[in-house]
N, C-alpha and C. Protein backbone atom coordinates (compact mmCIF):
# COMPACT_ATOMS: atom_id res chain seq x y z
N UNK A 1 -26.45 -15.05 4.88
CA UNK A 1 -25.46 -15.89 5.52
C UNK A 1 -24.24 -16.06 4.62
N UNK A 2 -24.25 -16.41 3.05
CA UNK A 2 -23.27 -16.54 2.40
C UNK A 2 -22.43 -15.28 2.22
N UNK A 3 -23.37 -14.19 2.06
CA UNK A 3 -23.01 -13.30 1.72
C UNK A 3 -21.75 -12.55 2.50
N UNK A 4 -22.11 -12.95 3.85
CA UNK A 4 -21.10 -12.98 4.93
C UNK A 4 -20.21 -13.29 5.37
N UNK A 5 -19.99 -14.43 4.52
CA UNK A 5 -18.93 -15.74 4.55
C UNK A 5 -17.93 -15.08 4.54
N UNK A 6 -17.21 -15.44 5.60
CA UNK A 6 -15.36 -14.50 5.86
C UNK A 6 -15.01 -13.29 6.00
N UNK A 7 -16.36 -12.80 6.35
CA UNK A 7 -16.39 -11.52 7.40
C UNK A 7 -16.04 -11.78 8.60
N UNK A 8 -15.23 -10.96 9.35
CA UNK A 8 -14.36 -9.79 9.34
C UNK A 8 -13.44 -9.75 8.51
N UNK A 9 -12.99 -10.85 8.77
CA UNK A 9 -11.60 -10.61 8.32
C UNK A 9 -10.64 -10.78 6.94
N UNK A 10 -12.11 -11.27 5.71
CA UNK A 10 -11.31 -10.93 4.47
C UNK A 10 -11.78 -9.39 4.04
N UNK A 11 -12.53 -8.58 3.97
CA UNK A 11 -12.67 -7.44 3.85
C UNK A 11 -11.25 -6.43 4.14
N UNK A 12 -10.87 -7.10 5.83
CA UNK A 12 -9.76 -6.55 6.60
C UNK A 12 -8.40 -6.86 5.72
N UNK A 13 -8.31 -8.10 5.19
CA UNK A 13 -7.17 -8.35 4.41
C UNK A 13 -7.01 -8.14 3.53
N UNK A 14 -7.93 -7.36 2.52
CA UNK A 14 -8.19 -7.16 1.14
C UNK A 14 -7.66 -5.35 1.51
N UNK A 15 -8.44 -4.69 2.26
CA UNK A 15 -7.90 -3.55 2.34
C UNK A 15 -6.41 -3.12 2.90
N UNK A 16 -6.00 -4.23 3.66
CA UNK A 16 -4.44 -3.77 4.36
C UNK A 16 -3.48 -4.30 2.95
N UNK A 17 -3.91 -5.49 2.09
CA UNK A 17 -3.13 -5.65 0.90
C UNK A 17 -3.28 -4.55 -0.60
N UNK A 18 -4.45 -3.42 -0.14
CA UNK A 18 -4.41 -2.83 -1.27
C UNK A 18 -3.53 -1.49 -0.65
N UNK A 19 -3.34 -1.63 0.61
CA UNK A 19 -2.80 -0.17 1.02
C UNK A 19 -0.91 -0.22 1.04
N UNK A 20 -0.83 -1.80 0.96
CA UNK A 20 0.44 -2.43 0.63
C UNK A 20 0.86 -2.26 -0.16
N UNK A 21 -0.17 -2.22 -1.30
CA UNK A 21 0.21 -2.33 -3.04
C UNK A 21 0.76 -0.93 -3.11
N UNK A 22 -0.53 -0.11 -2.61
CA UNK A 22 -0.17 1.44 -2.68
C UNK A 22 1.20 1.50 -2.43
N UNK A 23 1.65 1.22 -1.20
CA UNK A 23 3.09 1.73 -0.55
C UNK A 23 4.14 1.40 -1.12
N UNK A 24 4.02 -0.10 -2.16
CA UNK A 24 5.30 -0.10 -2.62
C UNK A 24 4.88 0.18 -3.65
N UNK A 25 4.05 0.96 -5.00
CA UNK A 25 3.88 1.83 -5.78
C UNK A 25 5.14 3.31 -5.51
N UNK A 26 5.05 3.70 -4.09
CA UNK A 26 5.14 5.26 -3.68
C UNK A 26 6.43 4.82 -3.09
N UNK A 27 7.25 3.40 -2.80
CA UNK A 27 8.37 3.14 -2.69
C UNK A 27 9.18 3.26 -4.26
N UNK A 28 8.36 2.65 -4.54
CA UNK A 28 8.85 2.17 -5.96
C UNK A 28 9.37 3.53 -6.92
N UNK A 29 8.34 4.65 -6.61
CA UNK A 29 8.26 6.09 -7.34
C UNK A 29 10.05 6.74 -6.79
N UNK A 30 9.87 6.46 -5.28
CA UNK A 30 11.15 6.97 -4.77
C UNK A 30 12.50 6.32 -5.15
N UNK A 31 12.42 5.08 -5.58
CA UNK A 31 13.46 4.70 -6.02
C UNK A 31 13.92 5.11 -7.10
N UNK A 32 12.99 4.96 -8.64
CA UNK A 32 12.93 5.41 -9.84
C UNK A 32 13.78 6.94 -9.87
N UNK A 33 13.47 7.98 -8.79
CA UNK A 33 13.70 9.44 -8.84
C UNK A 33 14.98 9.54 -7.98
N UNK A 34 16.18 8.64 -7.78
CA UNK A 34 17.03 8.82 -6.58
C UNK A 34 18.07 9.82 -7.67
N UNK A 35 18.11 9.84 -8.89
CA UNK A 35 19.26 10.41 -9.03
C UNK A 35 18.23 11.99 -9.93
N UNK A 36 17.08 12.41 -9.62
CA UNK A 36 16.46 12.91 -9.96
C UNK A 36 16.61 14.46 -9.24
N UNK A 37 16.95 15.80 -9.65
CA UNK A 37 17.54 16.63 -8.85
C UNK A 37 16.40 17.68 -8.15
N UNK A 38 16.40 17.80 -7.07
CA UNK A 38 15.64 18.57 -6.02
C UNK A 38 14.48 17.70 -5.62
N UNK A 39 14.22 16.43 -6.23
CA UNK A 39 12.95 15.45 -5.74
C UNK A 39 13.49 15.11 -4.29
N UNK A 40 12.04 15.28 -3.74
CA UNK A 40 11.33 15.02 -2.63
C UNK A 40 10.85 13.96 -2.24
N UNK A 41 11.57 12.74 -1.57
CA UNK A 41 10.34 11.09 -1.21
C UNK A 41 9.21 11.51 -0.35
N UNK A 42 8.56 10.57 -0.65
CA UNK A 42 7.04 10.33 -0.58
C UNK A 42 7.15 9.27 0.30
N UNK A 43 6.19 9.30 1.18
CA UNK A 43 6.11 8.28 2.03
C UNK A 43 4.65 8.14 1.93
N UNK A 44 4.31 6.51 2.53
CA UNK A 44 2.85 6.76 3.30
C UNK A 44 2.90 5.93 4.22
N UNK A 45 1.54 6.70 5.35
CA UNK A 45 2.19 6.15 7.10
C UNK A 45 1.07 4.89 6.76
N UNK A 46 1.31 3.56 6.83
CA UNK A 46 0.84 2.15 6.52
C UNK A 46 -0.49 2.35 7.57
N UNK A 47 -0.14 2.57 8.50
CA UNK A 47 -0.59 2.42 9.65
C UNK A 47 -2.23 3.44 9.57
N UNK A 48 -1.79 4.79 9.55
CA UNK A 48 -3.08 5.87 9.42
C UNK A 48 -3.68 5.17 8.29
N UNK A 49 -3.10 5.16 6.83
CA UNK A 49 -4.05 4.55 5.62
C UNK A 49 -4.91 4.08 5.57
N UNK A 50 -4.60 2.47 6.63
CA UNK A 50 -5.10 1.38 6.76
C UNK A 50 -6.38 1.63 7.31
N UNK A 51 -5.93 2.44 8.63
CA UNK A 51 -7.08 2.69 9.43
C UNK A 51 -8.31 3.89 8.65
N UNK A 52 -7.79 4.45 7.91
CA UNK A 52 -8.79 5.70 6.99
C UNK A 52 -9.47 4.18 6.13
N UNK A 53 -8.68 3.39 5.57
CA UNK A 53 -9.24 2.42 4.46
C UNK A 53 -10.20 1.45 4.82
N UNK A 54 -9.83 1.31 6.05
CA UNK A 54 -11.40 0.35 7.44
C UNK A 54 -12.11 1.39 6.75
N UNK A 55 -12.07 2.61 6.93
CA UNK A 55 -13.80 3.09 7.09
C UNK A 55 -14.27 3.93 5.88
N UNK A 56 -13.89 3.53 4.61
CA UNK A 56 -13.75 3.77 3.23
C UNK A 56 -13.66 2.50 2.32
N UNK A 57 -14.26 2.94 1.38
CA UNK A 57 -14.27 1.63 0.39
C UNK A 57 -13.32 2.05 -0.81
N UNK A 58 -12.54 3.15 -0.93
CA UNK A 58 -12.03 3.28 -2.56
C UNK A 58 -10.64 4.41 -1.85
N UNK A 59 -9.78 3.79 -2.41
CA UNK A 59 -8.17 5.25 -2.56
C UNK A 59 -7.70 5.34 -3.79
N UNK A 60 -7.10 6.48 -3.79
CA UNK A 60 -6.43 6.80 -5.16
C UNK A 60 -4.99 7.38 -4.73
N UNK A 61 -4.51 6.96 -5.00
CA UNK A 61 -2.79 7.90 -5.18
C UNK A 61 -2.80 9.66 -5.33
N UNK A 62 -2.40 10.23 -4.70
CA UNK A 62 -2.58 11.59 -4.94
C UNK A 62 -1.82 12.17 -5.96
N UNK A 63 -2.20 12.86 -6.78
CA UNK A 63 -1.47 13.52 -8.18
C UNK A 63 -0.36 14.64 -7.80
N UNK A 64 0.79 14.57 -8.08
CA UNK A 64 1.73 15.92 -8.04
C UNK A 64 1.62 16.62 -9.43
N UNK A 65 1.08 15.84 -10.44
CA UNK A 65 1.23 16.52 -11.82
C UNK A 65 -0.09 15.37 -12.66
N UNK A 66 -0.69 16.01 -13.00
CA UNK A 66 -1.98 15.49 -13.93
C UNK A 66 -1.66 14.61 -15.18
N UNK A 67 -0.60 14.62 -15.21
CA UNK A 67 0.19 13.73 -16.45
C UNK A 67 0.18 12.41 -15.99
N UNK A 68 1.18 12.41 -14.14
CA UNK A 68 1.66 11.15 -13.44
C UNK A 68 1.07 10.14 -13.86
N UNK A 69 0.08 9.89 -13.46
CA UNK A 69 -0.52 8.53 -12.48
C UNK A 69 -2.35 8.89 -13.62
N UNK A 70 -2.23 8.87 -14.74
CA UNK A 70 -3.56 8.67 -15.56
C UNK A 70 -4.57 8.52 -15.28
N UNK A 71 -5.75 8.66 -15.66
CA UNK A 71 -6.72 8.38 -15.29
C UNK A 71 -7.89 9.44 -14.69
N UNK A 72 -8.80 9.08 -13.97
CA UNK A 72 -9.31 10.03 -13.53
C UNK A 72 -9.65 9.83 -11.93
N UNK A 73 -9.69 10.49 -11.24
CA UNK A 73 -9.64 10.45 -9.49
C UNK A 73 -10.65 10.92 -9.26
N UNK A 74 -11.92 11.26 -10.35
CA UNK A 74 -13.57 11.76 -9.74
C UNK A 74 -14.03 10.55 -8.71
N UNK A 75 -14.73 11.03 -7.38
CA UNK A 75 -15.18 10.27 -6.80
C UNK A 75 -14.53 9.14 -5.94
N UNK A 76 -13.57 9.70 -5.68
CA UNK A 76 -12.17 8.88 -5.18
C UNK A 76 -11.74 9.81 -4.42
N UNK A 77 -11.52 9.19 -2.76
CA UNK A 77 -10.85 10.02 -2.29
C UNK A 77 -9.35 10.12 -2.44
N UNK A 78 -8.81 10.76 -1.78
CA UNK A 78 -7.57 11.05 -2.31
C UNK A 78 -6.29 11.18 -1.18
N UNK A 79 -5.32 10.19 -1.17
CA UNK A 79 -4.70 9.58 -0.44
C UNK A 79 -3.55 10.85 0.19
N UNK A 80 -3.73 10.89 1.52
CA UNK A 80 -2.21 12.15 1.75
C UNK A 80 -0.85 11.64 1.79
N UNK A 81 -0.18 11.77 1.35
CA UNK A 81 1.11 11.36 0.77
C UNK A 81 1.99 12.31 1.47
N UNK A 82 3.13 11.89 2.08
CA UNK A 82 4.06 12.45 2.82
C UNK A 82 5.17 12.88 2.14
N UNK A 83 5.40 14.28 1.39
CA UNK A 83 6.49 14.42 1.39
C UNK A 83 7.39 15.06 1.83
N UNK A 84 8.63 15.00 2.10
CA UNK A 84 9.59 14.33 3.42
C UNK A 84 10.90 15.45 3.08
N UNK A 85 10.54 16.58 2.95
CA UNK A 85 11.38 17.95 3.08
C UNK A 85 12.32 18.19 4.38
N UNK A 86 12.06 17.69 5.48
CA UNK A 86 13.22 17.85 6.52
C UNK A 86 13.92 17.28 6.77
N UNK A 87 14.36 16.26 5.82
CA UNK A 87 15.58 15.39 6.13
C UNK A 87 16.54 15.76 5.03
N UNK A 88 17.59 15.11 5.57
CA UNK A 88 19.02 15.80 4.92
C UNK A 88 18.92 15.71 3.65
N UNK A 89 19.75 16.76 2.84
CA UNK A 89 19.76 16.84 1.16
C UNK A 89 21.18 16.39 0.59
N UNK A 90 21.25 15.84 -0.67
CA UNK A 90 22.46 15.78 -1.12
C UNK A 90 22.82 17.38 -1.93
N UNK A 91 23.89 16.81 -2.11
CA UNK A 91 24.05 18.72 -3.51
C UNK A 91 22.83 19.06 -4.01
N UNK A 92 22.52 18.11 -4.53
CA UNK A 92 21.52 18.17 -5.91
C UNK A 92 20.09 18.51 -5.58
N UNK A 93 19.62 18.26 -3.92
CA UNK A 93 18.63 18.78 -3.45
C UNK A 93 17.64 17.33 -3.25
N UNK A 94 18.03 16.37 -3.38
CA UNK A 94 17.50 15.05 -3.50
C UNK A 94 17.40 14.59 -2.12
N UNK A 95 16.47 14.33 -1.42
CA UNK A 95 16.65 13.15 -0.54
C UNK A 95 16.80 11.89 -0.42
N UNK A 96 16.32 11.24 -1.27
CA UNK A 96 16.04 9.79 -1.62
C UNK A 96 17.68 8.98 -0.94
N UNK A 97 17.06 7.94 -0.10
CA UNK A 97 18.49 7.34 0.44
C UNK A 97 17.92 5.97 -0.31
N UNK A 98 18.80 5.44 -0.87
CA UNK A 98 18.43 4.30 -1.52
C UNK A 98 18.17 2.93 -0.51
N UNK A 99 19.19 2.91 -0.18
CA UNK A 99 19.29 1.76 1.35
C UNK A 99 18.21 1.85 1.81
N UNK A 100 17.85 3.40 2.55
CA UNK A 100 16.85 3.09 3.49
C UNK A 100 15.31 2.87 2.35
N UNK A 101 14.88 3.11 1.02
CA UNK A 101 14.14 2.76 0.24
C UNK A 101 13.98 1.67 -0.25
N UNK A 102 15.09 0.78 -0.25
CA UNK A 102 15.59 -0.92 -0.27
C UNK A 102 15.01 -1.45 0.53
N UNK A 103 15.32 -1.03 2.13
CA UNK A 103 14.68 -1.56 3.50
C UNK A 103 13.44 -1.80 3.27
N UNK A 104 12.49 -0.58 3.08
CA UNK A 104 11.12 -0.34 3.34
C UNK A 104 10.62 -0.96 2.40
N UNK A 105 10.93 -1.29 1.00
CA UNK A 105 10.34 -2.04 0.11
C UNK A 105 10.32 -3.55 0.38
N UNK A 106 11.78 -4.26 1.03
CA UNK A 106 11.70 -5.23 1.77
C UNK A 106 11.05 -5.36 2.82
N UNK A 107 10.70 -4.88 3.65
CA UNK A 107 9.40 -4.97 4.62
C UNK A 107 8.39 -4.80 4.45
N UNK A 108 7.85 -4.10 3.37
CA UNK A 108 6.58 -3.45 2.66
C UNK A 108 6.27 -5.55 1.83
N UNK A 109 7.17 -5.86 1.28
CA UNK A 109 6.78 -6.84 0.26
C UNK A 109 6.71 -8.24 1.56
N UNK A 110 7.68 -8.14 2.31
CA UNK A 110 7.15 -9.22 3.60
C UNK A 110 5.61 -8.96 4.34
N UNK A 111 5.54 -7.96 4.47
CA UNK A 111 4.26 -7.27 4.64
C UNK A 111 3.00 -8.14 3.84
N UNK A 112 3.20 -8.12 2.72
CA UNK A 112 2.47 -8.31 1.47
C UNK A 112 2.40 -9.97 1.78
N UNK A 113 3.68 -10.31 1.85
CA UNK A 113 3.60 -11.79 1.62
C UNK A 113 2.71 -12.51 2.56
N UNK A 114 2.69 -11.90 3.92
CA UNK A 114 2.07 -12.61 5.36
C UNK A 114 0.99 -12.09 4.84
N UNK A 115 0.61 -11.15 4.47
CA UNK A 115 -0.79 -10.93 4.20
C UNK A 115 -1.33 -11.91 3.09
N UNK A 116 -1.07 -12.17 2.13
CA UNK A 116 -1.76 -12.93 1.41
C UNK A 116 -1.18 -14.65 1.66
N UNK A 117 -0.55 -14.56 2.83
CA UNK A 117 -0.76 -16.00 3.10
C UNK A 117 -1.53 -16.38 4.52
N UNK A 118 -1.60 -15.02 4.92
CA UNK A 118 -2.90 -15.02 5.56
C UNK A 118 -4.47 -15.31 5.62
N UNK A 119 -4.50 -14.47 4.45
CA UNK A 119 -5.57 -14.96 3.36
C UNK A 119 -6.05 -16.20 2.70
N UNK A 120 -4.72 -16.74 1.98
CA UNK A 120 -5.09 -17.89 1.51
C UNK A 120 -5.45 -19.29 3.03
N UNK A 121 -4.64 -18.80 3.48
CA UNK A 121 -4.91 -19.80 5.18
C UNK A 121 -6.36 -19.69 5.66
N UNK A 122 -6.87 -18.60 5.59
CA UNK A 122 -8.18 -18.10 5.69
C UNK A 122 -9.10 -18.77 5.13
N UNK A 123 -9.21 -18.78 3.71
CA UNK A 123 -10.01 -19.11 2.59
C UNK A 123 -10.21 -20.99 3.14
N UNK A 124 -8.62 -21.38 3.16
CA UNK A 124 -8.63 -22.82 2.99
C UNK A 124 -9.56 -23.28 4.16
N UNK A 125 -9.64 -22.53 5.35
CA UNK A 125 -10.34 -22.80 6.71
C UNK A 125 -11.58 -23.02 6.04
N UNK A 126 -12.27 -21.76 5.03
CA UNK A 126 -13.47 -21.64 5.48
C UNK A 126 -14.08 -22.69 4.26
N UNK A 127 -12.81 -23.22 3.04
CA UNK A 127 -12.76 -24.24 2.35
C UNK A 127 -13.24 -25.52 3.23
N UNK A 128 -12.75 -25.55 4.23
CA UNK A 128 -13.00 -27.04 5.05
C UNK A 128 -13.90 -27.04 5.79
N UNK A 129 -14.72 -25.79 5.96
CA UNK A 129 -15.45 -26.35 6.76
C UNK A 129 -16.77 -26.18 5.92
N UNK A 130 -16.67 -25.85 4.53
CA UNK A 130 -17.98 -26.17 4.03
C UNK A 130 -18.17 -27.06 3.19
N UNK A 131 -17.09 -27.64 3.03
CA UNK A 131 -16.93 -29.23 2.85
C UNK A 131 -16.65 -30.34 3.41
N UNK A 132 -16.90 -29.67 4.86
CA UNK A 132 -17.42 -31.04 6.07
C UNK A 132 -15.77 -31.59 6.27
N UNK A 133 -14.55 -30.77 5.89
CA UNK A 133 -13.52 -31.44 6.15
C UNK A 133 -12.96 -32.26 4.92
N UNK A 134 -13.93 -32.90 4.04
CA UNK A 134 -13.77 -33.47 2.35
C UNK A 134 -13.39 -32.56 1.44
N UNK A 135 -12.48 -33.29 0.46
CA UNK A 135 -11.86 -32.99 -0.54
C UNK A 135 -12.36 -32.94 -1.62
């Protein structure tokens, strides 16, 4: 019974806030590389993740270079990462639009915020009702 306590839906909020974290990680990467020449942004679709991350317990960031992102990825699946070759290039071969990487990080972090005040709203419920409503 305890063990259960705030099932469904903190499991559900724990994984849509780690797939959050991910995204503005892979926002964050695209920003860092805007003046970086022939780089490619990375996207990830929030939406598919989430739903692969329901029915999985563990993600990892996918490696472009074994140096990146440290560590080791045995036993971890491994996240598909979008990168985003058909949209327009500057000279330099860059896509990265900063604005629109501004946007998505601002919605990505509102994202984040409703989610973990989702959560905490959650918790406090299940706070009150196993303390009969007392403080």
């Amino acid at each position: 019974m305890i063990k259960n306590l705030g099932n469904p839906l903190i499991p559900m909020f724990k994984k849509a806030l780690d797939v959050n974290w991910l995204r503005q990680q892979v926002i964050s990467q695209n920003i860092a590389n805007v003046d970086t020449p022939n780089y490619k942004r990375i996207d990830l679709d929030f939406k598919n993740v989430l739903a692969k991350k329901s029915r999985t317990q563990d993600l990892d960031l996918h490696r472009t270079n074994p140096l990146h992102l440290g560590g080791s990825s045995k036993g971890k699946e491994v996240l598909p990462l979008l990168r985003q070759t058909q949209t327009r290039n500057r000279n330099d071969g860059n896509n990265v639009v900063p604005e629109q990487e501004n946007a998505l990080m601002a919605e990505t972090m509102l994202q984040y915020q409703l989610l973990t005040r989702l959560t905490t709203e959650h918790l406090s419920m299940l706070r009150s009702a196993i303390t009969e409503g007392r403080r």
